[in-house]
N, C-alpha and C. Protein backbone atom coordinates (compact mmCIF):
# COMPACT_ATOMS: atom_id res chain seq x y z
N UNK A 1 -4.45 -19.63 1.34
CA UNK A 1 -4.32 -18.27 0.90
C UNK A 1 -3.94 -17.39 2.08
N UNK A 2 -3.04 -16.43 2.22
CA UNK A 2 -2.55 -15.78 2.74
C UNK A 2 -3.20 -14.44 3.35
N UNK A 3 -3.37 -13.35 4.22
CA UNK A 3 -3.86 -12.57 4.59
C UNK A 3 -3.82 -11.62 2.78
N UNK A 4 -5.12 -10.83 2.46
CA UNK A 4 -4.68 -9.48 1.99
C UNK A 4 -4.78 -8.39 2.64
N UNK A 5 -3.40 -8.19 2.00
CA UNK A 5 -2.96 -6.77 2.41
C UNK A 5 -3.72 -5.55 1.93
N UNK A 6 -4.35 -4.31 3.00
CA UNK A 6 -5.43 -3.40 2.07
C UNK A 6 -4.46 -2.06 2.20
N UNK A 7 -4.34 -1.77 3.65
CA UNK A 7 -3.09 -0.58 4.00
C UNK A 7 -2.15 -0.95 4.57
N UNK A 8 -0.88 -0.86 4.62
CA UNK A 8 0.06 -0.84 5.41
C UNK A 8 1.01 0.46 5.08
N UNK A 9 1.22 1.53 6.29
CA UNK A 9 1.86 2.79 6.20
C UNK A 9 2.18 2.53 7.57
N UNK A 10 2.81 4.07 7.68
CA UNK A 10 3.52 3.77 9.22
C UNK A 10 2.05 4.88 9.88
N UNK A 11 1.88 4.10 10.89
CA UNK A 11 0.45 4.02 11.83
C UNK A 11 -0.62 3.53 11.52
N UNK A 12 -0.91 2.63 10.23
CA UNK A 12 -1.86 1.68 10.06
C UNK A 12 -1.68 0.79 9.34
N UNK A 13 -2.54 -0.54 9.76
CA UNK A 13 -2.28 -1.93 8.96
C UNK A 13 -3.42 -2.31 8.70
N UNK A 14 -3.99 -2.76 7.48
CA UNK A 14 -5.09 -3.85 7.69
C UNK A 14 -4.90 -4.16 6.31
N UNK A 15 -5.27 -5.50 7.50
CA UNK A 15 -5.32 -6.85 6.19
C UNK A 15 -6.61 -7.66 6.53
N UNK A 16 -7.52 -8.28 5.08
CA UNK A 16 -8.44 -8.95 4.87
C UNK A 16 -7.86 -10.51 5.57
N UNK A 17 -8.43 -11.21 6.64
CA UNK A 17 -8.18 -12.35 6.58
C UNK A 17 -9.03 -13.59 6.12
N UNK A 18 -10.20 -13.25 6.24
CA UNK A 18 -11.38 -14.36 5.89
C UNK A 18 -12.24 -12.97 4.82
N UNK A 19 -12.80 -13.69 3.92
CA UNK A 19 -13.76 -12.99 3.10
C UNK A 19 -15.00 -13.79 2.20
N UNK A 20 -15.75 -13.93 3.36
CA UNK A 20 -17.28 -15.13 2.89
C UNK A 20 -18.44 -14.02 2.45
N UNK A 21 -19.22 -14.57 2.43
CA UNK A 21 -20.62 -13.97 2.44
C UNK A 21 -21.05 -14.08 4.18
N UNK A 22 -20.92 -14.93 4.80
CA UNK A 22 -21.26 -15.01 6.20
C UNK A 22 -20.73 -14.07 7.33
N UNK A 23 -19.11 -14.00 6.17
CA UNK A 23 -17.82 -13.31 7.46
C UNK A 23 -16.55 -12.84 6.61
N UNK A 24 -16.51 -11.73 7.72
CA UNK A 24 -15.57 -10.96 6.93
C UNK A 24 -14.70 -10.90 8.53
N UNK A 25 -13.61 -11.32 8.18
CA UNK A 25 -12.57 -11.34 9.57
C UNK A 25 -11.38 -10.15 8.87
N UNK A 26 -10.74 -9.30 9.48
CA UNK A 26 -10.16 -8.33 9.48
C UNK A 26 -8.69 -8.54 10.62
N UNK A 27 -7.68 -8.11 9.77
CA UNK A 27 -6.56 -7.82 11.24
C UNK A 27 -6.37 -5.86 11.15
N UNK A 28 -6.07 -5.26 12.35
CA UNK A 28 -6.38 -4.54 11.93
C UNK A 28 -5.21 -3.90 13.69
N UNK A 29 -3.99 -2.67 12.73
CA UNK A 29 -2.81 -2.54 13.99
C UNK A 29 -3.08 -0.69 13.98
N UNK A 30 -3.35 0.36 15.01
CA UNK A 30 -3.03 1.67 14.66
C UNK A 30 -1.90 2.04 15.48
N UNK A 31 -1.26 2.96 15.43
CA UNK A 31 -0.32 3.49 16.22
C UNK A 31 -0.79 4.18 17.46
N UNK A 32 -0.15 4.74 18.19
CA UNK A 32 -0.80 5.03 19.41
C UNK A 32 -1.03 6.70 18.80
N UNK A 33 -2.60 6.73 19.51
CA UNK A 33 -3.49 8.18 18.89
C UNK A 33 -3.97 8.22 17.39
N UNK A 34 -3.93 7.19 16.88
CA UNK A 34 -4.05 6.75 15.51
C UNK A 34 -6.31 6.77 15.12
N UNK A 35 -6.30 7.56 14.62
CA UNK A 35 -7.85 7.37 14.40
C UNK A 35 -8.33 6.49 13.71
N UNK A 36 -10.08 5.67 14.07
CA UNK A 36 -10.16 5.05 13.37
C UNK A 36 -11.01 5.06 12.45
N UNK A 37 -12.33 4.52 12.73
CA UNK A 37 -13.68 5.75 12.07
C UNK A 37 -14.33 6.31 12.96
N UNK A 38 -15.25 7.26 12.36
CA UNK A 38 -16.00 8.15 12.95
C UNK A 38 -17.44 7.42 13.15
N UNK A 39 -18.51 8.11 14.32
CA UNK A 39 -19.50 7.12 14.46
C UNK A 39 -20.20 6.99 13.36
N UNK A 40 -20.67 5.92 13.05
CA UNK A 40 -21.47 5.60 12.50
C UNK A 40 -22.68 4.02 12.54
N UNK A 41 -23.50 3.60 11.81
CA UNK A 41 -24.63 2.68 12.40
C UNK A 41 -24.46 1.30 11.00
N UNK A 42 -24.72 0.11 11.23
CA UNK A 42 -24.74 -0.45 10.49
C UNK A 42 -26.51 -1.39 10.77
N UNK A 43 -27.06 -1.71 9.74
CA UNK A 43 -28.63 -1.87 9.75
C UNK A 43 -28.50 -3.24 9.44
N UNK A 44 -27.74 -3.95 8.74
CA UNK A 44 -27.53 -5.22 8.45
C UNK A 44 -26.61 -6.43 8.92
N UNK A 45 -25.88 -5.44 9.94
CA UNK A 45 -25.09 -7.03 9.98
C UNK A 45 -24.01 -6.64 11.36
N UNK A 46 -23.71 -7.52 12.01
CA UNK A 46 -22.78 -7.14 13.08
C UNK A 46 -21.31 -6.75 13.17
N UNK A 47 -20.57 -6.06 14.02
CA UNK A 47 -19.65 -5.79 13.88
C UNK A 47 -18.61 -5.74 15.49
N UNK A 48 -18.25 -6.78 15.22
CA UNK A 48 -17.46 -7.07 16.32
C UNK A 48 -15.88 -7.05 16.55
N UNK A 49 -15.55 -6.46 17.43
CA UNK A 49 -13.93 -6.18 17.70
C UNK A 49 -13.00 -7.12 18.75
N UNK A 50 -12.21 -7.55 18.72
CA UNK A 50 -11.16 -8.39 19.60
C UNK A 50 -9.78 -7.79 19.62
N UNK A 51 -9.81 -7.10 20.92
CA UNK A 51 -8.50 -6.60 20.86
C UNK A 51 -7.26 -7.38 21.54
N UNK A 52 -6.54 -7.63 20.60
CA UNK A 52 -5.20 -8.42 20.85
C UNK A 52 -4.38 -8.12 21.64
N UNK A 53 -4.38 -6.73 21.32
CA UNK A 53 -2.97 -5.85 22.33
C UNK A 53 -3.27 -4.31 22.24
N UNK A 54 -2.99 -3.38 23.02
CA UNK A 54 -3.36 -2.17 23.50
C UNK A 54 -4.39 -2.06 23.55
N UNK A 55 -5.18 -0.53 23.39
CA UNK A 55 -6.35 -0.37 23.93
C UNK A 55 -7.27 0.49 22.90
N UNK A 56 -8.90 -0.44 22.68
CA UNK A 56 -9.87 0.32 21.68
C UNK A 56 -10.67 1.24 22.39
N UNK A 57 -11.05 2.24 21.92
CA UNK A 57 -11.47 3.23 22.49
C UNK A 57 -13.42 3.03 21.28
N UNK A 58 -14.42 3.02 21.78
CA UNK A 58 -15.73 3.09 20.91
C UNK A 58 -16.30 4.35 21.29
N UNK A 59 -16.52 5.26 20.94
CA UNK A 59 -16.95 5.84 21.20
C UNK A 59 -19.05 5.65 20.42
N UNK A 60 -19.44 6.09 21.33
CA UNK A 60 -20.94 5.59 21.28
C UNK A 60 -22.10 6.91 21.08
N UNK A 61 -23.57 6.81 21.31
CA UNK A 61 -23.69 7.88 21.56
C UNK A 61 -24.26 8.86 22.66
N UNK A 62 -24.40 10.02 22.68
CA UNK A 62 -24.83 10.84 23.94
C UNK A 62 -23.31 11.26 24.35
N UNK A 63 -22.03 11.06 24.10
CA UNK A 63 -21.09 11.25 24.59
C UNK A 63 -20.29 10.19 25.33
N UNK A 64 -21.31 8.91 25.10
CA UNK A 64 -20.87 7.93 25.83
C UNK A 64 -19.18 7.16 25.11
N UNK A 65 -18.33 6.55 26.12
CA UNK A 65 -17.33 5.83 25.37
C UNK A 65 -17.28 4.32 25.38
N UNK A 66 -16.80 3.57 25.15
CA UNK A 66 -16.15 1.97 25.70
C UNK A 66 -14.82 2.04 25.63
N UNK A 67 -14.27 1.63 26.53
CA UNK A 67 -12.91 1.67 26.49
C UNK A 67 -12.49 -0.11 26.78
N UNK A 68 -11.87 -0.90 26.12
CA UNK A 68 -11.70 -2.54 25.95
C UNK A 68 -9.93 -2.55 25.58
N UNK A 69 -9.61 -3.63 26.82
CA UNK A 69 -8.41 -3.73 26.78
C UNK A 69 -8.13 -5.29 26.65
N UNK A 70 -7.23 -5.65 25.91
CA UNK A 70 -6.35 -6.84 25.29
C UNK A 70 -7.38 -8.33 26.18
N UNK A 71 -7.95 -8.78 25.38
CA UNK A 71 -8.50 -9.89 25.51
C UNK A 71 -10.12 -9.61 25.59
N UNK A 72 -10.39 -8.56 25.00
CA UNK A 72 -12.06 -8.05 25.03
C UNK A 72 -12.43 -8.00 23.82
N UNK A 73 -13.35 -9.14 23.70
CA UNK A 73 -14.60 -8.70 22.40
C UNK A 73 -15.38 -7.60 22.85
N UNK A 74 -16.02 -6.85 21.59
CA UNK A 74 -16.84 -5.87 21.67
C UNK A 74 -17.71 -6.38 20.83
N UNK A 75 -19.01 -6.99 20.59
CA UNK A 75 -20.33 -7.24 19.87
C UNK A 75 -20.83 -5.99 19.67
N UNK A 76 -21.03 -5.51 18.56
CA UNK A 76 -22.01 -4.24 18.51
C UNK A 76 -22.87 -4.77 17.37
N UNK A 77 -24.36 -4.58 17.81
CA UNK A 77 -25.00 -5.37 16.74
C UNK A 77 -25.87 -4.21 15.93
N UNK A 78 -26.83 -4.38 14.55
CA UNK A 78 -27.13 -3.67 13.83
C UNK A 78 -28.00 -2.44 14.60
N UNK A 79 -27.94 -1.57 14.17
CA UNK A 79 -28.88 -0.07 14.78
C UNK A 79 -27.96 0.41 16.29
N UNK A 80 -26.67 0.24 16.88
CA UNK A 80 -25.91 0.53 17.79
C UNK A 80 -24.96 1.97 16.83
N UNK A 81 -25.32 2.85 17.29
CA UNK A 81 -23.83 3.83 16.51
C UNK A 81 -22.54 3.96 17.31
N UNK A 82 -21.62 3.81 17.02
CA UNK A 82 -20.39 3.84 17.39
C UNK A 82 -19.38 3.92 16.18
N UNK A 83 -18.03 4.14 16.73
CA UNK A 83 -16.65 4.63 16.09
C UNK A 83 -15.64 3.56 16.58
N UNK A 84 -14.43 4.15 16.31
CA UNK A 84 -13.35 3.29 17.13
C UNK A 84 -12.37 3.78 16.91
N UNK A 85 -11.10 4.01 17.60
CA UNK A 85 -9.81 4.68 17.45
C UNK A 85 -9.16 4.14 18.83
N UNK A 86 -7.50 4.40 18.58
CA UNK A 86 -6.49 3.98 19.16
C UNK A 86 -6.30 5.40 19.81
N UNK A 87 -7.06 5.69 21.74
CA UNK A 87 -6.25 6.56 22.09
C UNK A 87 -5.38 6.48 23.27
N UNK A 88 -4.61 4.72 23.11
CA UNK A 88 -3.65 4.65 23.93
C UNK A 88 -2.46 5.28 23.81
N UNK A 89 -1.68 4.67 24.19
CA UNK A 89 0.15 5.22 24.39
C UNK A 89 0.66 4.20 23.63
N UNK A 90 -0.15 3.44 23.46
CA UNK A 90 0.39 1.99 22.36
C UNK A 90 -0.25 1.84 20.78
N UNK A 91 0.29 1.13 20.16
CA UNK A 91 -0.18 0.25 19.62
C UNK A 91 -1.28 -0.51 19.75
N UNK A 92 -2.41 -0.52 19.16
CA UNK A 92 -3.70 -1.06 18.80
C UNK A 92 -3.76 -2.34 18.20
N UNK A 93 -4.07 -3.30 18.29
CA UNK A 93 -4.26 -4.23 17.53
C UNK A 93 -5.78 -5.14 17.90
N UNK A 94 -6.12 -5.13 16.62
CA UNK A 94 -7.33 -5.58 16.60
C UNK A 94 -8.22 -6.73 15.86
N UNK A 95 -8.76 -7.59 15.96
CA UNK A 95 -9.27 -8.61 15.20
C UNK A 95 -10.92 -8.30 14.81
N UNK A 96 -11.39 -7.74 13.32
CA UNK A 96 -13.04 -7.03 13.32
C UNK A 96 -13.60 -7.95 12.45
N UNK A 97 -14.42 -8.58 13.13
CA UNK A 97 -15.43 -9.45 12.44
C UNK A 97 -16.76 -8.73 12.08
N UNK A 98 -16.80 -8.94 10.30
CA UNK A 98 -18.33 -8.60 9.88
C UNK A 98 -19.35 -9.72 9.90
N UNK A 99 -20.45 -9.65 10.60
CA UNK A 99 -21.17 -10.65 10.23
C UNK A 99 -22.52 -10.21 10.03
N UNK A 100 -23.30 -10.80 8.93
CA UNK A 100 -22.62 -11.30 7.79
C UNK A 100 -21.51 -10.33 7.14
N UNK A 101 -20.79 -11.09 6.46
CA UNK A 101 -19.95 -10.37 6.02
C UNK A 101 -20.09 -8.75 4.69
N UNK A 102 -21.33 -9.07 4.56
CA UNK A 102 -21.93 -7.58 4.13
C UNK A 102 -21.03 -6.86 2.91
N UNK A 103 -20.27 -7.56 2.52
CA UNK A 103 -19.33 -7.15 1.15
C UNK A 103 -18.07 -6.33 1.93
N UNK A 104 -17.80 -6.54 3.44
CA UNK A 104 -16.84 -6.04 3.98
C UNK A 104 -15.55 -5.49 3.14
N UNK A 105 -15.13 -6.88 3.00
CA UNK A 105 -14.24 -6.81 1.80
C UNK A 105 -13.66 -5.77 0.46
N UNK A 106 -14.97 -5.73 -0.21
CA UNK A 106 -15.11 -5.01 -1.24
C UNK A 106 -14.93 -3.80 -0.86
N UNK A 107 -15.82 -3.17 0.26
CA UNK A 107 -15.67 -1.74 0.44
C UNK A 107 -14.04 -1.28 1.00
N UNK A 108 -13.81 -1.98 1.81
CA UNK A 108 -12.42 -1.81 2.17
C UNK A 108 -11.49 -1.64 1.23
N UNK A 109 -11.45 -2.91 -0.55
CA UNK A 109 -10.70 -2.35 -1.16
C UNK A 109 -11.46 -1.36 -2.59
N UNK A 110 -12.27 -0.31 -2.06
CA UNK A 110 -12.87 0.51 -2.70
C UNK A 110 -14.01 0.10 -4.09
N UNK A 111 -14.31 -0.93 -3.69
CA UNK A 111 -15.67 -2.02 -4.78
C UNK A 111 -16.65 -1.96 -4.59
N UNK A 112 -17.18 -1.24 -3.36
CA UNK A 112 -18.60 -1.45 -2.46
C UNK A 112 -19.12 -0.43 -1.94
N UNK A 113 -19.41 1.29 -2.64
CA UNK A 113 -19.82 2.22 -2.50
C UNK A 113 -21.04 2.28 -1.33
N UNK A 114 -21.89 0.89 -1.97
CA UNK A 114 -22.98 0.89 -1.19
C UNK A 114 -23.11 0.10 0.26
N UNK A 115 -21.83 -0.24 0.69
CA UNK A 115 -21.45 -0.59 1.99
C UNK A 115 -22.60 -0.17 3.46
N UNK A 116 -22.72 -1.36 3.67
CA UNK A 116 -23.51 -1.19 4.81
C UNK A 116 -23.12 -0.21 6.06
N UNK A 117 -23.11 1.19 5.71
CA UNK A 117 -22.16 1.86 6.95
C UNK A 117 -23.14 3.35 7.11
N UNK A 118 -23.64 3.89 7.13
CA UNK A 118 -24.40 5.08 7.45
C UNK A 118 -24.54 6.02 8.53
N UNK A 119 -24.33 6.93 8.33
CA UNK A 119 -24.51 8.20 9.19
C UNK A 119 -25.19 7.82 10.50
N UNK A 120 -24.80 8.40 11.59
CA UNK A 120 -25.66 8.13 12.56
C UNK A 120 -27.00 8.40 12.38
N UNK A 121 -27.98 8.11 12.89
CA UNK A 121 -29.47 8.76 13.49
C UNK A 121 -29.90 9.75 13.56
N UNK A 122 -30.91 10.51 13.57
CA UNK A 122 -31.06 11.73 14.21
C UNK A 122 -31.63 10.97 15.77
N UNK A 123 -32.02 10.19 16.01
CA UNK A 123 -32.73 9.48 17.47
C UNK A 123 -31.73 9.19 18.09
N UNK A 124 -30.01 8.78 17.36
CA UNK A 124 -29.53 8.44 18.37
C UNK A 124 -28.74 6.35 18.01
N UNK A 125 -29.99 5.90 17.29
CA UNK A 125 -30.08 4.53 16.97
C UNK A 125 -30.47 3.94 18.15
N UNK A 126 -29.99 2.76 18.40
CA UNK A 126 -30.72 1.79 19.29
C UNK A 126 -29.87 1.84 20.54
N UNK A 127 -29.91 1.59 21.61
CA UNK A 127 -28.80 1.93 23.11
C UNK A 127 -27.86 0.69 23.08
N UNK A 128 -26.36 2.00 23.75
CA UNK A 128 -25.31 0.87 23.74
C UNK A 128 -25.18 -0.17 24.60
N UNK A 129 -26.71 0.01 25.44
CA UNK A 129 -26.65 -1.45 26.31
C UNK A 129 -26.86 -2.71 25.67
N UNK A 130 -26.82 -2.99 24.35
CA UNK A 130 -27.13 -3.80 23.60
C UNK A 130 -25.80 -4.41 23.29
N UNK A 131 -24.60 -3.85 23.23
CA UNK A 131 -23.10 -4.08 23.06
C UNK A 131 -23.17 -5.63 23.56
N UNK A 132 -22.48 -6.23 23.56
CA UNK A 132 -22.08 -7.34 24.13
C UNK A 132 -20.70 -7.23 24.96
N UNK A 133 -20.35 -7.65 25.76
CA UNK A 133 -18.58 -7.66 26.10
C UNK A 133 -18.32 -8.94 26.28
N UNK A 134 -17.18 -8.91 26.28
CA UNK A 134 -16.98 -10.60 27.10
C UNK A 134 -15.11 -10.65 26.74
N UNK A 135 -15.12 -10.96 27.68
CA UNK A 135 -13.59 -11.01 28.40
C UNK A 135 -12.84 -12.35 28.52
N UNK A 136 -11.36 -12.39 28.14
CA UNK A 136 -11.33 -13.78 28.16
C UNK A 136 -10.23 -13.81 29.53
């Protein structure tokens, strides 16, 4: 079975590539300055980024950022708040793994209202020293 396609316009792409109960794998391209979401916390399940080519920008909280360039996972695990957007000069491209896959899927193509995704904290959530990185 082939990638699904959820958006494709000119400055964004994403397509579903894996869709389990365990994992939800994502491809995922913005244009350069292209937004992505706004912060927010997930309580159930991890959410990890692999950037292929240009540059992800996370923004975290307290004002804090991550900035991860082409060959960087980003691990952000449940109770971490963060965002993500393209504010290179390039093209974004990105590989976002849900784990578990948390009905990823569904919400993406508008099935899953109750999507594991929630407002930040008033505390803040849990610190972004918890992130993982790792570089290849």
């Amino acid at each position: 079975m082939g990638a699904e396609v959820i958006t494709d316009r000119p400055g964004r792409f994403v397509a579903i590539l894996v869709a389990t109960e365990d994992l939800v794998l994502t491809v995922t391209r913005f244009a350069a300055g292209e937004p992505g979401a706004p912060p927010h916390v997930h309580h159930e399940h991890t959410d990890t980024f692999v950037v292929v080519r240009g540059r992800l920008t996370v923004p975290l909280t307290g004002g804090q950022e991550l900035v991860a360039g082409p060959g960087t996972a980003v691990c952000i695990p449940p109770g971490v708040v963060h965002g993500f957007r393209n504010d290179g000069p390039e093209e974004l491209e990105v590989l976002n793994a849900h784990t578990p896959g948390a009905g990823f899927d569904r919400y993406l193509r508008g099935e899953h209202p109750g999507f594991d995704q929630h407002e930040p904290p008033a505390d803040g959530g849990l610190p972004p020293s918890l992130i993982t990185l790792a570089r290849a």
